[in-house]
N, C-alpha and C. Protein backbone atom coordinates (compact mmCIF):
# COMPACT_ATOMS: atom_id res chain seq x y z
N UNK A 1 6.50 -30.44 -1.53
CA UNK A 1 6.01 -29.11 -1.25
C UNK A 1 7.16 -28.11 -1.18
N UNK A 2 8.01 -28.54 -0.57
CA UNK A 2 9.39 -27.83 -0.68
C UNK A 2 10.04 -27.14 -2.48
N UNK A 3 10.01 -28.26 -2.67
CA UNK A 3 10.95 -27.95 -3.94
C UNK A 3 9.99 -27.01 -4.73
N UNK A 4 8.25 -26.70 -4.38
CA UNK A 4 7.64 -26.17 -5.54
C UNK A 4 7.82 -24.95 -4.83
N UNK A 5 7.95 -24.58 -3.62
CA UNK A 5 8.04 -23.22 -2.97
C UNK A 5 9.53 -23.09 -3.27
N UNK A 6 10.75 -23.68 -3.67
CA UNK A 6 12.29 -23.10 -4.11
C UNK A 6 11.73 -22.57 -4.97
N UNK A 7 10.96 -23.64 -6.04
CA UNK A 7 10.55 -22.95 -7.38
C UNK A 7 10.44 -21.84 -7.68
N UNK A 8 9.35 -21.24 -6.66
CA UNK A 8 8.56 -20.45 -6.63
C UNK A 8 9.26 -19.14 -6.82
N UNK A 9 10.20 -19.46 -5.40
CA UNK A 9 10.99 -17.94 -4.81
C UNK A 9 12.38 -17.96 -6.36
N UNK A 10 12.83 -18.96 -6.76
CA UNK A 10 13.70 -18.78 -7.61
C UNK A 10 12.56 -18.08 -8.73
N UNK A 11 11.69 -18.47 -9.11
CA UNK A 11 11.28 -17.59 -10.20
C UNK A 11 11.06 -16.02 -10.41
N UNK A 12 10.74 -15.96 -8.89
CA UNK A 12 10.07 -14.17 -8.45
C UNK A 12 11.62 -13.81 -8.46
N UNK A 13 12.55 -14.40 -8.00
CA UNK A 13 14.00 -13.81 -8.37
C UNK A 13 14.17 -12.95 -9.43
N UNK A 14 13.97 -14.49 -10.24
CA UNK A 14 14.75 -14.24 -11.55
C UNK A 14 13.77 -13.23 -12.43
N UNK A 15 12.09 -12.99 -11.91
CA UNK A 15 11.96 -12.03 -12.62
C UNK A 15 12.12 -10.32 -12.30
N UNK A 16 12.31 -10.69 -11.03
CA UNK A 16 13.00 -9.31 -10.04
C UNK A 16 13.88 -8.76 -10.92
N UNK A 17 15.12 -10.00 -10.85
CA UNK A 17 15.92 -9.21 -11.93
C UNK A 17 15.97 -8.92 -13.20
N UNK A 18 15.21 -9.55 -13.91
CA UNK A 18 14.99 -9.01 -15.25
C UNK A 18 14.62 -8.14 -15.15
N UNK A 19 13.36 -7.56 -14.78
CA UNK A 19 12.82 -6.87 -15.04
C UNK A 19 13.66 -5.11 -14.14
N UNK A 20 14.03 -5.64 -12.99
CA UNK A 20 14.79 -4.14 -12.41
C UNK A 20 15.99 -4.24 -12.97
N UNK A 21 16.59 -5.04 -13.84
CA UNK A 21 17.78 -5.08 -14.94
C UNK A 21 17.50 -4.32 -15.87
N UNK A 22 16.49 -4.58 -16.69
CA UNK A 22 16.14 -3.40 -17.88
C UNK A 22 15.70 -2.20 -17.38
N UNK A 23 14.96 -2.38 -16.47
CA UNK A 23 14.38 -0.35 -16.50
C UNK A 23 15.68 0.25 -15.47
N UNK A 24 16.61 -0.42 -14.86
CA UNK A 24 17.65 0.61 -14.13
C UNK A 24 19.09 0.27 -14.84
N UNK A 25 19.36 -0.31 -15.60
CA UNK A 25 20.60 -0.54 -16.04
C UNK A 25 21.18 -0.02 -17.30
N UNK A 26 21.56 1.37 -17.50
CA UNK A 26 21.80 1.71 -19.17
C UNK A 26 22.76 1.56 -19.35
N UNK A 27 24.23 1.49 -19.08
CA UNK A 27 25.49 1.05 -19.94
C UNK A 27 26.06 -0.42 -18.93
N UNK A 28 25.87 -1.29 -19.58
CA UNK A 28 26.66 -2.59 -18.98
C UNK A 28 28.05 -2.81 -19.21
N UNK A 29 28.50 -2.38 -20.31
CA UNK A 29 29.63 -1.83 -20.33
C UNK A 29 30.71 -1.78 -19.03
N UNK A 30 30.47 -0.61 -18.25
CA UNK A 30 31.09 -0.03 -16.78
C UNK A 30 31.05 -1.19 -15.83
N UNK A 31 31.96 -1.22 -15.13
CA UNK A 31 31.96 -2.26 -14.23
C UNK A 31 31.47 -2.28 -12.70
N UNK A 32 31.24 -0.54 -12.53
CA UNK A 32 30.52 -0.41 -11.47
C UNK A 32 29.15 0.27 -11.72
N UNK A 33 28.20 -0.09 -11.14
CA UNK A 33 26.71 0.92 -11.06
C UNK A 33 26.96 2.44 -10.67
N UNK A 34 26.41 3.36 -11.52
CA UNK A 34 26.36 4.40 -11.01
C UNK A 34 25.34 4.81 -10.20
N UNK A 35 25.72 5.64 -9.15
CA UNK A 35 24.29 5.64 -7.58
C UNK A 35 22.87 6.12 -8.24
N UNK A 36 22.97 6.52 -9.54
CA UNK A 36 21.15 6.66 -10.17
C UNK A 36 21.06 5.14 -10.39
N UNK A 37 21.89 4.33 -11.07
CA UNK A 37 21.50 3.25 -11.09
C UNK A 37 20.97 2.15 -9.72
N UNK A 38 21.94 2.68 -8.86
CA UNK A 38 22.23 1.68 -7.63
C UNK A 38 20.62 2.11 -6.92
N UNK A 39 20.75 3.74 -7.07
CA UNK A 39 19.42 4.03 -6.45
C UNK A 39 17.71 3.48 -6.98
N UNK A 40 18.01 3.43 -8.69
CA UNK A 40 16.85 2.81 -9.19
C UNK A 40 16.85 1.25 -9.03
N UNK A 41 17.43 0.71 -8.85
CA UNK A 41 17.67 -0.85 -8.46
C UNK A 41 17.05 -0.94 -6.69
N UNK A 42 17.61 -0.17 -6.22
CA UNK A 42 16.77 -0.41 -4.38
C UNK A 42 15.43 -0.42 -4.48
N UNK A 43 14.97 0.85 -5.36
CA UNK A 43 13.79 1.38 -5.37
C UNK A 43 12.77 -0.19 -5.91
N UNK A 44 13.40 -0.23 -7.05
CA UNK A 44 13.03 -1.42 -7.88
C UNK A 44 12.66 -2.84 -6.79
N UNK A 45 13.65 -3.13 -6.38
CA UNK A 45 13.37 -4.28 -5.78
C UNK A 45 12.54 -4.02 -4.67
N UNK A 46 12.54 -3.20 -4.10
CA UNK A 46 11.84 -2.82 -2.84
C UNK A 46 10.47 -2.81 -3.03
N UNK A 47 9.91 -2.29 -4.25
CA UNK A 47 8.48 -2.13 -4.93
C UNK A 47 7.85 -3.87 -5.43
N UNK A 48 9.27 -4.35 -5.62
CA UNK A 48 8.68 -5.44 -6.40
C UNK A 48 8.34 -6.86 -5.52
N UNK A 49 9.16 -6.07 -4.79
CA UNK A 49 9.53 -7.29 -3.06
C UNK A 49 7.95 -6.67 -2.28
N UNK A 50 7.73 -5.75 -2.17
CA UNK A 50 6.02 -5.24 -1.49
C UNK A 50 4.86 -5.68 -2.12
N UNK A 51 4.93 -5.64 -3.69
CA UNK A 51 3.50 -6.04 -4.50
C UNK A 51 3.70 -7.48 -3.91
N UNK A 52 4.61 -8.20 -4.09
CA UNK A 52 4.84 -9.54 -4.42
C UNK A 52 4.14 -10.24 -2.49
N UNK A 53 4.77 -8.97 -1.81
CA UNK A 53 4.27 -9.49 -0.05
C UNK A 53 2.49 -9.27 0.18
N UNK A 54 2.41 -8.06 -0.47
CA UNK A 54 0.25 -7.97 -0.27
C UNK A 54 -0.19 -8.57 -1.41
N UNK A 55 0.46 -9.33 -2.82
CA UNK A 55 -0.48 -10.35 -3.52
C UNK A 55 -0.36 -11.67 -2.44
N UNK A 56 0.53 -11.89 -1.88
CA UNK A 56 0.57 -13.24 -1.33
C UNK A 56 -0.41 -13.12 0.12
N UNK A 57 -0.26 -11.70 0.72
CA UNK A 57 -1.56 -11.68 1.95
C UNK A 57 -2.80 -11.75 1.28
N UNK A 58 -3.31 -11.47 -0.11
CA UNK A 58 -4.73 -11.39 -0.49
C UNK A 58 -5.04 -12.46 -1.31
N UNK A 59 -4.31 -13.28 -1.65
CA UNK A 59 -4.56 -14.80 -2.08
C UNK A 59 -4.69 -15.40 -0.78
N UNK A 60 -4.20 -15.71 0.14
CA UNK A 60 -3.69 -15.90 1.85
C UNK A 60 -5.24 -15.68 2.13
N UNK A 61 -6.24 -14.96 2.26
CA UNK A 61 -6.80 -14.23 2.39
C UNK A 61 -8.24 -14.76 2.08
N UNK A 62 -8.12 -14.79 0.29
CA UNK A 62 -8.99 -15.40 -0.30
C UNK A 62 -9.04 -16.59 0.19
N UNK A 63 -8.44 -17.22 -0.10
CA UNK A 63 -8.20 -19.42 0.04
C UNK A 63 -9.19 -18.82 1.71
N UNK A 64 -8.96 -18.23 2.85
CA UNK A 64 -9.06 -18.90 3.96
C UNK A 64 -10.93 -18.27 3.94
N UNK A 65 -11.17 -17.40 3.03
CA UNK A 65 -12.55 -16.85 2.99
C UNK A 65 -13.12 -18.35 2.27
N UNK A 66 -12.97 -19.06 1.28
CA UNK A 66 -13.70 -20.33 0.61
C UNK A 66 -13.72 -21.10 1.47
N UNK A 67 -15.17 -21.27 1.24
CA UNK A 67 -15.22 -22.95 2.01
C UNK A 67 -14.54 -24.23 1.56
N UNK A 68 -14.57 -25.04 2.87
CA UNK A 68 -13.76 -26.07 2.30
C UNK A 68 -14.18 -27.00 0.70
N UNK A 69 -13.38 -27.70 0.15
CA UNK A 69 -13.64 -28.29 -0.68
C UNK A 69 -14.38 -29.56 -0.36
N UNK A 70 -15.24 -30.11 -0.95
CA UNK A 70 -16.58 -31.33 -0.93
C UNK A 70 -15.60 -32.22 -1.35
N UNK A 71 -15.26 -33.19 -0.48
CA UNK A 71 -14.59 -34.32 -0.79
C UNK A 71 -14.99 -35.93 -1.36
């Protein structure tokens, strides 16, 4: 159960960053972020880190509304 919840959180990572990689990052080039960048990257993760916290309360949510399963 462990290793499928690392899974899990490594995947929402890695698509965190893809995805707030392309829409805030325009010259990779530079070796530092510029603060529009730095600022669209907070924003980014912060949005993506909230959907990701109320899909997991309304699945959470659902499962405990179903009845149990007929064994």
């Amino acid at each position: 159960m462990m290793v499928a919840e690392l899974k899990g959180v490594s995947d929402i990572m890695a698509r965190m960053q893809l995805s707030c990689y392309s829409k805030c990052i325009a010259n990779v080039k530079e070796e530092k972020l510029s603060v529009g960048e730095m600022s669209c990257v907070d924003r980014c993760v912060n949005k993506f880190m909230d959907v990701h916290q109320k899909v997991g309360v309304e699945l959470q949510n659902s499962m405990a509304q179903q009845p149990p399963a007929a064994e």
